[in-house]
PDB file of N, CA and C in Angstrom:
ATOM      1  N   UNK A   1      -0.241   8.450 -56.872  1.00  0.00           N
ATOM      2  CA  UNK A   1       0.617   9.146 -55.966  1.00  0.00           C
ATOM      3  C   UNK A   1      -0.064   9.296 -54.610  1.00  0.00           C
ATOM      4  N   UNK A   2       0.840   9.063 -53.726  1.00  0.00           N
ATOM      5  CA  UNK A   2       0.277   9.262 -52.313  1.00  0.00           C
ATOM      6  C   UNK A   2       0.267  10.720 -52.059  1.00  0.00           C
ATOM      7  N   UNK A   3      -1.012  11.502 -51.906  1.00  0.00           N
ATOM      8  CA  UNK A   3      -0.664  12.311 -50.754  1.00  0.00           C
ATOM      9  C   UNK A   3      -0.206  12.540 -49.426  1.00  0.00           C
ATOM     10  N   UNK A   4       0.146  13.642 -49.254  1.00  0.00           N
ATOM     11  CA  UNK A   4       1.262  14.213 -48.018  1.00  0.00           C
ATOM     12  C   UNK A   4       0.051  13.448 -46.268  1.00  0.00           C
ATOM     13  N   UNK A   5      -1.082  14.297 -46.568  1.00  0.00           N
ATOM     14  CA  UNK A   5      -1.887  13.716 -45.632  1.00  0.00           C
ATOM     15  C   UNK A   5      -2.361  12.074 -45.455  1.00  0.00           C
ATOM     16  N   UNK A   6      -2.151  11.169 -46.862  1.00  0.00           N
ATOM     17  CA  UNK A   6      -2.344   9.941 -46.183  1.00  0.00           C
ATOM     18  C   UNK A   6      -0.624   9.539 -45.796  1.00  0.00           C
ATOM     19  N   UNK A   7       0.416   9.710 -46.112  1.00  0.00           N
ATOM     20  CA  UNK A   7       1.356   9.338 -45.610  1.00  0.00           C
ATOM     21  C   UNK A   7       1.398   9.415 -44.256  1.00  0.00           C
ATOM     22  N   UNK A   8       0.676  10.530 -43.573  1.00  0.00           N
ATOM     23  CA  UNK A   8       0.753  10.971 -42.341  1.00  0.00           C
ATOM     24  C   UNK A   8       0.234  10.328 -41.824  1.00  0.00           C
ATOM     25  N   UNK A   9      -1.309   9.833 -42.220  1.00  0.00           N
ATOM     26  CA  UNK A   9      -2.500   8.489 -41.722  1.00  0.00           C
ATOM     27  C   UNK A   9      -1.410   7.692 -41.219  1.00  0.00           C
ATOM     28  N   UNK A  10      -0.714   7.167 -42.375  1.00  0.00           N
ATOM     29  CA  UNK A  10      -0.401   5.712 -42.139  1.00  0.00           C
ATOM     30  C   UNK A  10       0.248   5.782 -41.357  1.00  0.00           C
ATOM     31  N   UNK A  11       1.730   6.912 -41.585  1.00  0.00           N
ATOM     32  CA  UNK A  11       2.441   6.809 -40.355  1.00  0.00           C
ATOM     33  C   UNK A  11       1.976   6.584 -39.017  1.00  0.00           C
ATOM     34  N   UNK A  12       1.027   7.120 -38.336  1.00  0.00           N
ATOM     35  CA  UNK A  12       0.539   7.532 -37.091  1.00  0.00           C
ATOM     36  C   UNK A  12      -0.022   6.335 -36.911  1.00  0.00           C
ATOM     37  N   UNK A  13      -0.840   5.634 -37.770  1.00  0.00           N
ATOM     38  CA  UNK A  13      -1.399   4.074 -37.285  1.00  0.00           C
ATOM     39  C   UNK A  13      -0.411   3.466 -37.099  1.00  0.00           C
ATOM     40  N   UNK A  14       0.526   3.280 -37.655  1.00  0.00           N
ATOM     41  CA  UNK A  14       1.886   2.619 -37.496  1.00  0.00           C
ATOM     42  C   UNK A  14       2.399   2.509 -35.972  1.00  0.00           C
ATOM     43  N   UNK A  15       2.817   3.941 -35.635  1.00  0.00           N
ATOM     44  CA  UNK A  15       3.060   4.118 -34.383  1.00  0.00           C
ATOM     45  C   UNK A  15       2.411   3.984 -33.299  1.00  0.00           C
ATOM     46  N   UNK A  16       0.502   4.517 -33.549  1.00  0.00           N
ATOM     47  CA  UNK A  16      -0.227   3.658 -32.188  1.00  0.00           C
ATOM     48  C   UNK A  16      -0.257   2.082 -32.561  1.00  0.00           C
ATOM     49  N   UNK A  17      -0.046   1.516 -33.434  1.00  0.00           N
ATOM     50  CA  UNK A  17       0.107  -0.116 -33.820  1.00  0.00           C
ATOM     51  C   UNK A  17       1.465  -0.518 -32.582  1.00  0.00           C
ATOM     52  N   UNK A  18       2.489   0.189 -32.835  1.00  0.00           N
ATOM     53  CA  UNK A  18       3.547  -0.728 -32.175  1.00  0.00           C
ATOM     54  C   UNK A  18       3.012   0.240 -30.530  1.00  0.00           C
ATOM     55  N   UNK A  19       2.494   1.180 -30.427  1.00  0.00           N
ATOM     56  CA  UNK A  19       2.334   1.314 -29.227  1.00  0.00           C
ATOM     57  C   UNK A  19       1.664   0.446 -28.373  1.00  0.00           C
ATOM     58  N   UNK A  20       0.527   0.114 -29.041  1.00  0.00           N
ATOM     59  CA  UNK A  20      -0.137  -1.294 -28.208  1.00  0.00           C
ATOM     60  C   UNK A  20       0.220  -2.173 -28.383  1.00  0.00           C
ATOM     61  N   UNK A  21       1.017  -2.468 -29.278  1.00  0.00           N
ATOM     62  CA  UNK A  21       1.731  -3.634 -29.149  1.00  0.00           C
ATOM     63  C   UNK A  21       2.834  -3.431 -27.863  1.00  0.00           C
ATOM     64  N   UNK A  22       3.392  -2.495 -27.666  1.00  0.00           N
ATOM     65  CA  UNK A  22       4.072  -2.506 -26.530  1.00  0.00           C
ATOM     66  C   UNK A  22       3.799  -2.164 -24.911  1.00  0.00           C
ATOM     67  N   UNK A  23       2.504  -1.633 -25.142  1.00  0.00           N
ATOM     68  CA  UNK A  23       1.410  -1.972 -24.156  1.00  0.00           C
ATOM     69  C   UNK A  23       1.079  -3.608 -23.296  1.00  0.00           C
ATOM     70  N   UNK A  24       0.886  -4.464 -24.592  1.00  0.00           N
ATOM     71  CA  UNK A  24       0.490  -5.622 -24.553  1.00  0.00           C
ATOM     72  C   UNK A  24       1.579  -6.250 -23.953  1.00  0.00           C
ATOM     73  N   UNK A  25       2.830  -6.061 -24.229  1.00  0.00           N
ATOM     74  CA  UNK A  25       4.145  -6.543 -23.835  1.00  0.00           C
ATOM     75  C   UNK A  25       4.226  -6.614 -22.564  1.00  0.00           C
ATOM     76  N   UNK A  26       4.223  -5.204 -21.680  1.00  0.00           N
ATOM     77  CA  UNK A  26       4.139  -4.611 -21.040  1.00  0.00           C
ATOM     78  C   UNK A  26       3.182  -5.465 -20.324  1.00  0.00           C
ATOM     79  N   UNK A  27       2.300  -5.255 -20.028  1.00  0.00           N
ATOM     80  CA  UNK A  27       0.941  -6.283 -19.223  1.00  0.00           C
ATOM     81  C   UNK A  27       1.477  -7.277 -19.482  1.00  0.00           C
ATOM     82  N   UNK A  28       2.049  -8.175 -20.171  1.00  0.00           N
ATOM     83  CA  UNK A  28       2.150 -10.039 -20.110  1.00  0.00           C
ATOM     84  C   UNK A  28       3.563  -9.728 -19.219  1.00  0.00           C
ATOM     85  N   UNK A  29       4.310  -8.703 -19.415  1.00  0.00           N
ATOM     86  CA  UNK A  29       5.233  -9.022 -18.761  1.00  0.00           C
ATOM     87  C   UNK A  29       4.909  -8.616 -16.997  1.00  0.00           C
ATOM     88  N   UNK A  30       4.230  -7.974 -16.693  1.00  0.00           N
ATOM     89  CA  UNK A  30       3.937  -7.792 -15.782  1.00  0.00           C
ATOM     90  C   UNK A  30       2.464  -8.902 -14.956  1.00  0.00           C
ATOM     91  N   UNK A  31       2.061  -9.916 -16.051  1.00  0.00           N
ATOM     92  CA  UNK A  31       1.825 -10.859 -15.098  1.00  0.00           C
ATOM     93  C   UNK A  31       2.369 -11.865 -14.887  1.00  0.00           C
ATOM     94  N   UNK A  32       3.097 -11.747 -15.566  1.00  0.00           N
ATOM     95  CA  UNK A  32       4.546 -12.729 -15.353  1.00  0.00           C
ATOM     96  C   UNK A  32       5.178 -12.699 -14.451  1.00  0.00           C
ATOM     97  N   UNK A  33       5.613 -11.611 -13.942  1.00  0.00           N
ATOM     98  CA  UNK A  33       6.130 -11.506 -12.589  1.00  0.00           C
ATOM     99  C   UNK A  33       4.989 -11.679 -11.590  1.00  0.00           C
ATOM    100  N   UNK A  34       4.121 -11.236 -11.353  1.00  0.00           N
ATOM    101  CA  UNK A  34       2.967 -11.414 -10.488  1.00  0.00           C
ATOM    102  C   UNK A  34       2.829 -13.285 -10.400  1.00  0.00           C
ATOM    103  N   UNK A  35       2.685 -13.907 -11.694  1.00  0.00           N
ATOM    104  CA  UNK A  35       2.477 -15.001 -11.071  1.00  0.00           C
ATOM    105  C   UNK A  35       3.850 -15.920 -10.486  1.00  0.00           C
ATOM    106  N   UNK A  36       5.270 -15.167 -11.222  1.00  0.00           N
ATOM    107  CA  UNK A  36       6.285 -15.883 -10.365  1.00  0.00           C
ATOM    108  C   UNK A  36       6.328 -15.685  -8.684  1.00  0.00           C
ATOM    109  N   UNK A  37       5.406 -14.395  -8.133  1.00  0.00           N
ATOM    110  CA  UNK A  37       5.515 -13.648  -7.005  1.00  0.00           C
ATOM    111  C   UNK A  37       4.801 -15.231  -6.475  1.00  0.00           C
ATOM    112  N   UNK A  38       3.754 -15.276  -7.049  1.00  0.00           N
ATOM    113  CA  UNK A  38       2.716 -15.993  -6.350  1.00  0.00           C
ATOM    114  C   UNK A  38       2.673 -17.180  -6.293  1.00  0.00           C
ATOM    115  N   UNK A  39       3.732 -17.842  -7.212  1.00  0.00           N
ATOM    116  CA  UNK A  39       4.707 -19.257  -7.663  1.00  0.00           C
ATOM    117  C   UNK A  39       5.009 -19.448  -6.491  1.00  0.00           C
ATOM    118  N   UNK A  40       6.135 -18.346  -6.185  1.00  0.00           N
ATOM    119  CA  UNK A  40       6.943 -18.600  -5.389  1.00  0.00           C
ATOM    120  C   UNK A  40       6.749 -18.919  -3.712  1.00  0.00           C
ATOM    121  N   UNK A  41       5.476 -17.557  -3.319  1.00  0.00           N
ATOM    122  CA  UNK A  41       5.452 -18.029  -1.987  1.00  0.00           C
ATOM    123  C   UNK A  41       4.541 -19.296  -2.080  1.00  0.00           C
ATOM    124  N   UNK A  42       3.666 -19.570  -2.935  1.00  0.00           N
ATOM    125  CA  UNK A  42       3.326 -20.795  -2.517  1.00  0.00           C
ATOM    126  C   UNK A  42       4.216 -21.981  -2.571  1.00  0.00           C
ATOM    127  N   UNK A  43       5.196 -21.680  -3.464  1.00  0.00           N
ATOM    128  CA  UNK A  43       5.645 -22.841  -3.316  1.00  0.00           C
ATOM    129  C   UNK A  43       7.097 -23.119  -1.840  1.00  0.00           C
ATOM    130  N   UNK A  44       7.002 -21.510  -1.262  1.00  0.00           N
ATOM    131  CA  UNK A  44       7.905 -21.252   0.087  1.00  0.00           C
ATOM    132  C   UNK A  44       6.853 -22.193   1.048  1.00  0.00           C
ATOM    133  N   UNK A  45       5.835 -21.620   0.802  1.00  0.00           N
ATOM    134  CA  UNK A  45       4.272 -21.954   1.992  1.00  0.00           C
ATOM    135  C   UNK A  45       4.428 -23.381   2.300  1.00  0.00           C
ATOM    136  N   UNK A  46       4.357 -24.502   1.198  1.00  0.00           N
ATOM    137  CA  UNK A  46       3.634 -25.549   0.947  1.00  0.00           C
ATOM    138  C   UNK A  46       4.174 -26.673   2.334  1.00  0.00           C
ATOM    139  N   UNK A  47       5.453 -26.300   2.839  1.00  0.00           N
ATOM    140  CA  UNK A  47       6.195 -27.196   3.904  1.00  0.00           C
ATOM    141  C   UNK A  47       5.714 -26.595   5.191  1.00  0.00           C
ATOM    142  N   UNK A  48       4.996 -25.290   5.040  1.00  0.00           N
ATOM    143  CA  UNK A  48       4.433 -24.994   6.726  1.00  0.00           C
ATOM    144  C   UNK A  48       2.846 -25.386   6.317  1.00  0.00           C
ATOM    145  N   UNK A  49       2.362 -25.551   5.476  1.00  0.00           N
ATOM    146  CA  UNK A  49       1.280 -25.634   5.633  1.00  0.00           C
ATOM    147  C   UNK A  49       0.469 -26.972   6.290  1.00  0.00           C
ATOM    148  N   UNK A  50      -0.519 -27.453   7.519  1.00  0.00           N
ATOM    149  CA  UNK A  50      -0.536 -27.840   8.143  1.00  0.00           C
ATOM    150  C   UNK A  50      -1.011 -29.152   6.663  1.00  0.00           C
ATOM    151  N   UNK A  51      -0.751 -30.641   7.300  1.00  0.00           N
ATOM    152  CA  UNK A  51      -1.566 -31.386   6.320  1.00  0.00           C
ATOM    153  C   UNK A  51      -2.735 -31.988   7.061  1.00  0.00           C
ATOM    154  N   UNK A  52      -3.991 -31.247   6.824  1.00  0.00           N
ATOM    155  CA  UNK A  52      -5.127 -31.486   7.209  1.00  0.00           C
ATOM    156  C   UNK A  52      -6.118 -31.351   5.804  1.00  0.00           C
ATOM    157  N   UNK A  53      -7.609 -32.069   5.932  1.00  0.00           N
ATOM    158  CA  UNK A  53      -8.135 -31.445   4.979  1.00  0.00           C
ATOM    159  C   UNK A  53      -8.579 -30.104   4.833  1.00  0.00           C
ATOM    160  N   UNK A  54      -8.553 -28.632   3.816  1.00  0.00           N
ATOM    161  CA  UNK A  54      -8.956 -27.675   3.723  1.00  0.00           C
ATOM    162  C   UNK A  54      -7.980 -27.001   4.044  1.00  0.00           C
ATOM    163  N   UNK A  55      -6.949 -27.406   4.347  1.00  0.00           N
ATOM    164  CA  UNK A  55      -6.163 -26.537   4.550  1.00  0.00           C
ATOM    165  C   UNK A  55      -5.504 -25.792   3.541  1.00  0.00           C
ATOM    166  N   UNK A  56      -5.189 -26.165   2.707  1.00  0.00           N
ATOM    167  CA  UNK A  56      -4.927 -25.428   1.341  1.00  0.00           C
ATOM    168  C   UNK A  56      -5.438 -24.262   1.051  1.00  0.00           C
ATOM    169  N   UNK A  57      -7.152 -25.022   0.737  1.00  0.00           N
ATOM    170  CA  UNK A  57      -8.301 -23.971   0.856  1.00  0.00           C
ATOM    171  C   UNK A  57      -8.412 -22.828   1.496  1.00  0.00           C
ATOM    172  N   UNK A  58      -7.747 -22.888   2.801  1.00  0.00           N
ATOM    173  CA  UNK A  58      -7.839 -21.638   3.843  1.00  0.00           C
ATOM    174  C   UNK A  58      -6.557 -20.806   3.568  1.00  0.00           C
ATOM    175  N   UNK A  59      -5.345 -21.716   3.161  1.00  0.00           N
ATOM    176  CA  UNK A  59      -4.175 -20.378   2.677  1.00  0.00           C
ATOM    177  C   UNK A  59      -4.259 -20.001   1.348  1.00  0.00           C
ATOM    178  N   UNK A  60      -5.458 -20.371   0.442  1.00  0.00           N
ATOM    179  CA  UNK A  60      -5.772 -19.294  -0.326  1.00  0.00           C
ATOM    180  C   UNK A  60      -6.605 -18.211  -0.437  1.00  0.00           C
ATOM    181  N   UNK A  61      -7.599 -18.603   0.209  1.00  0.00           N
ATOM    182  CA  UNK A  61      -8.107 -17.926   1.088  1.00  0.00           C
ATOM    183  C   UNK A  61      -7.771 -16.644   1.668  1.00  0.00           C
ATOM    184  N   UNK A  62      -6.885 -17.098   2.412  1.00  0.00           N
ATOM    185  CA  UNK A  62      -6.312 -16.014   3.782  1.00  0.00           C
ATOM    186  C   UNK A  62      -5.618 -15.074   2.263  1.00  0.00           C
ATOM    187  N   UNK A  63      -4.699 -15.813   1.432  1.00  0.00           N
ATOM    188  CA  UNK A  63      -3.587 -15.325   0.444  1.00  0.00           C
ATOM    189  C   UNK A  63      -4.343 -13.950   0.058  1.00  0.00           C
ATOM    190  N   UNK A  64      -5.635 -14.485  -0.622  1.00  0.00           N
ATOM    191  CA  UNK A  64      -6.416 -13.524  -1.410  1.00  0.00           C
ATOM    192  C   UNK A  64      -7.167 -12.601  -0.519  1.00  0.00           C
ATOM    193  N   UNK A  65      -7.336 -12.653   0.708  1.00  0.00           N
ATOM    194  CA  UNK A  65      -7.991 -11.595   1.502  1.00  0.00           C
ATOM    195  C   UNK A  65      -6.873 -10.686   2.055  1.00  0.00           C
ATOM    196  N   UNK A  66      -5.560 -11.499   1.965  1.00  0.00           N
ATOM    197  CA  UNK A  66      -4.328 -10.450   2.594  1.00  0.00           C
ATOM    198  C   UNK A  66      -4.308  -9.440   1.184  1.00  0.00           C
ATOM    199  N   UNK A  67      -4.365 -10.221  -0.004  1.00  0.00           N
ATOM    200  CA  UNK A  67      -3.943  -8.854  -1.121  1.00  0.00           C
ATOM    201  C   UNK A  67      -5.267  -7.909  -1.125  1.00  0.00           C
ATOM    202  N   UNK A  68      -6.295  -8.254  -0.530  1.00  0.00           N
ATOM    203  CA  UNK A  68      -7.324  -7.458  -0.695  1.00  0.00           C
ATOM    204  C   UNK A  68      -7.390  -6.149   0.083  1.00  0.00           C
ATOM    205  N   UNK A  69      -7.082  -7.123   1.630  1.00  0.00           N
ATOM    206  CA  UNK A  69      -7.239  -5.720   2.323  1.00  0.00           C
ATOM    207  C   UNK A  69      -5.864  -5.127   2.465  1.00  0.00           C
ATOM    208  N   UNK A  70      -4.762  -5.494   1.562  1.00  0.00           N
ATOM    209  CA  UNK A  70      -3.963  -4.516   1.365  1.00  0.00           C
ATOM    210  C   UNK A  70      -3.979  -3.690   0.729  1.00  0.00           C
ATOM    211  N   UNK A  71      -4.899  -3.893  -0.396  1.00  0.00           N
ATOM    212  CA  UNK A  71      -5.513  -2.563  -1.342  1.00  0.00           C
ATOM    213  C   UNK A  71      -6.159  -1.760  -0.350  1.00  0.00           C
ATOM    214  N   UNK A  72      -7.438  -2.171   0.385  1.00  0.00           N
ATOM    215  CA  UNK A  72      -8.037  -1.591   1.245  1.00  0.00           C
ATOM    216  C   UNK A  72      -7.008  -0.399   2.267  1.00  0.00           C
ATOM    217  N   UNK A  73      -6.310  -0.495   3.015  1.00  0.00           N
ATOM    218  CA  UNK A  73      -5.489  -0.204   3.677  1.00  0.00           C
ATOM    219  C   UNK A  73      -4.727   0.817   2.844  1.00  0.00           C
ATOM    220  N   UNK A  74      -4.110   0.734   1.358  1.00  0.00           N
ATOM    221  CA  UNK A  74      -3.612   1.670   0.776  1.00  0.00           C
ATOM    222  C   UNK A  74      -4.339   2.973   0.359  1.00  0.00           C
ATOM    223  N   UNK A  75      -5.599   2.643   0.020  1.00  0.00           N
ATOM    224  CA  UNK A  75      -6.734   3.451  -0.284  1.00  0.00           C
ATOM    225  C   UNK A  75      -7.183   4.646   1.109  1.00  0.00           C
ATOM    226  N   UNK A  76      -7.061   3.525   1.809  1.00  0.00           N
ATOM    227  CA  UNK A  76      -7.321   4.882   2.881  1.00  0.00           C
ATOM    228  C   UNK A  76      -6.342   5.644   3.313  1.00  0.00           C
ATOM    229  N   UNK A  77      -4.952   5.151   3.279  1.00  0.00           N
ATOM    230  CA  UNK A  77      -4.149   5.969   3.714  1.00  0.00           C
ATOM    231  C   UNK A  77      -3.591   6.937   2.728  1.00  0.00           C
ATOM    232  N   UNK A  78      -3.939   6.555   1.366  1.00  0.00           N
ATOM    233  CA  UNK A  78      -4.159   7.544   0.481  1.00  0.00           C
ATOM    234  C   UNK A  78      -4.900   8.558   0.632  1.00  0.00           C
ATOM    235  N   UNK A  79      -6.320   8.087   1.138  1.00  0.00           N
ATOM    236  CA  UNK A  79      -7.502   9.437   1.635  1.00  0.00           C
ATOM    237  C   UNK A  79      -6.688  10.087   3.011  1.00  0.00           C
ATOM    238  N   UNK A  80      -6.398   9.622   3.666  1.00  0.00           N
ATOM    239  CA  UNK A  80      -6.048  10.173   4.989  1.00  0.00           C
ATOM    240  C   UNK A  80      -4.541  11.615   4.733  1.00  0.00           C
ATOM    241  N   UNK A  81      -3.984  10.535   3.777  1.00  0.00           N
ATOM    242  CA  UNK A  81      -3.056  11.816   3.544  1.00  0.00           C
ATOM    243  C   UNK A  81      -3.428  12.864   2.787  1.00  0.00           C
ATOM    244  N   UNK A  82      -4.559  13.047   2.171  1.00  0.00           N
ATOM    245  CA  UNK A  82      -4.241  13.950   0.885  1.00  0.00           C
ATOM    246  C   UNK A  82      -5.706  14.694   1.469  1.00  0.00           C
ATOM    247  N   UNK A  83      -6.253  14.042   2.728  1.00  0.00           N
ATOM    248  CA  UNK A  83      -7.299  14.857   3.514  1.00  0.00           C
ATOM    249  C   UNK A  83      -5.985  16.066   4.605  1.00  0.00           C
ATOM    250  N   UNK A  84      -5.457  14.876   5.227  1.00  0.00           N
ATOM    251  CA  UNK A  84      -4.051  15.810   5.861  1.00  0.00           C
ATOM    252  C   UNK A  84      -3.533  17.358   5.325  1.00  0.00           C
ATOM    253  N   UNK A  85      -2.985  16.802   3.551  1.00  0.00           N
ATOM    254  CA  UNK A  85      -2.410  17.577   3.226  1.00  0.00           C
ATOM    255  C   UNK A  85      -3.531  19.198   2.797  1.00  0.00           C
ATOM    256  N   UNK A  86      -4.643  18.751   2.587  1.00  0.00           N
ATOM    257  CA  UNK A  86      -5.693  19.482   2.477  1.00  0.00           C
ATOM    258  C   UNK A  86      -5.987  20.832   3.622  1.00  0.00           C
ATOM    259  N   UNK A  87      -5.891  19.551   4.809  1.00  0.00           N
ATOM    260  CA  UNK A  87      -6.081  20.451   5.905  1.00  0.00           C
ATOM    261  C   UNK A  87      -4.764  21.956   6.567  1.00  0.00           C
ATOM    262  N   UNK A  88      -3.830  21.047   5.739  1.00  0.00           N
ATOM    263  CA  UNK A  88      -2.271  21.841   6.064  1.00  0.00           C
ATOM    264  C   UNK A  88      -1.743  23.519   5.439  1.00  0.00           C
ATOM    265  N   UNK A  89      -3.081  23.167   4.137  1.00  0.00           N
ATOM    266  CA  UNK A  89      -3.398  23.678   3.563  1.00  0.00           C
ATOM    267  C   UNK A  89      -4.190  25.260   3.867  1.00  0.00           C
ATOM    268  N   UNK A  90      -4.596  25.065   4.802  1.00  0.00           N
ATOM    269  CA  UNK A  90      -6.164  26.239   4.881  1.00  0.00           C
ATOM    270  C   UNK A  90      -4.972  27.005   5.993  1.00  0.00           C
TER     271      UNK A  90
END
């Protein structure tokens, strides 16, 4: 006979089981879109892009330093506001 407390075990593994499983979902589906994002403008890009050698090279380049310092840029204006709201504060 099962006891009351392992029924409960199992249940609960059960449920963090499909939770990461729907975690996992969750993340593939979300680089899925990320790489259609990134499909796409390159494949918008590919008719302006100059045909020289390296040139490729440099609009990935540029691609990956624009998403960078757009993190950059969010981060601070994150600090800037919540220094703001700090100050609004006193």
């Amino acid at each position: 006979m099962a006891t009351k407390a392992a029924v409960q075990r199992k249940s609960s593994g059960s449920s963090k089981l499909k939770a990461a499983a729907q975690k996992v979902k969750d993340y593939k589906q979300a680089l899925q879109e990320a790489y259609d994002l990134g499909y796409g403008d390159g494949y918008a890009a590919a008719t302006d892009i100059p045909k020289v050698v390296g040139a490729k090279m440099a609009a990935k380049t540029g691609y990956s330093r624009g998403l960078r310092d757009n993190g950059r840029v969010k981060k601070y204006q994150t600090k800037a506001a919540q220094s703001k709201s700090r100050t609004a504060k006193r």
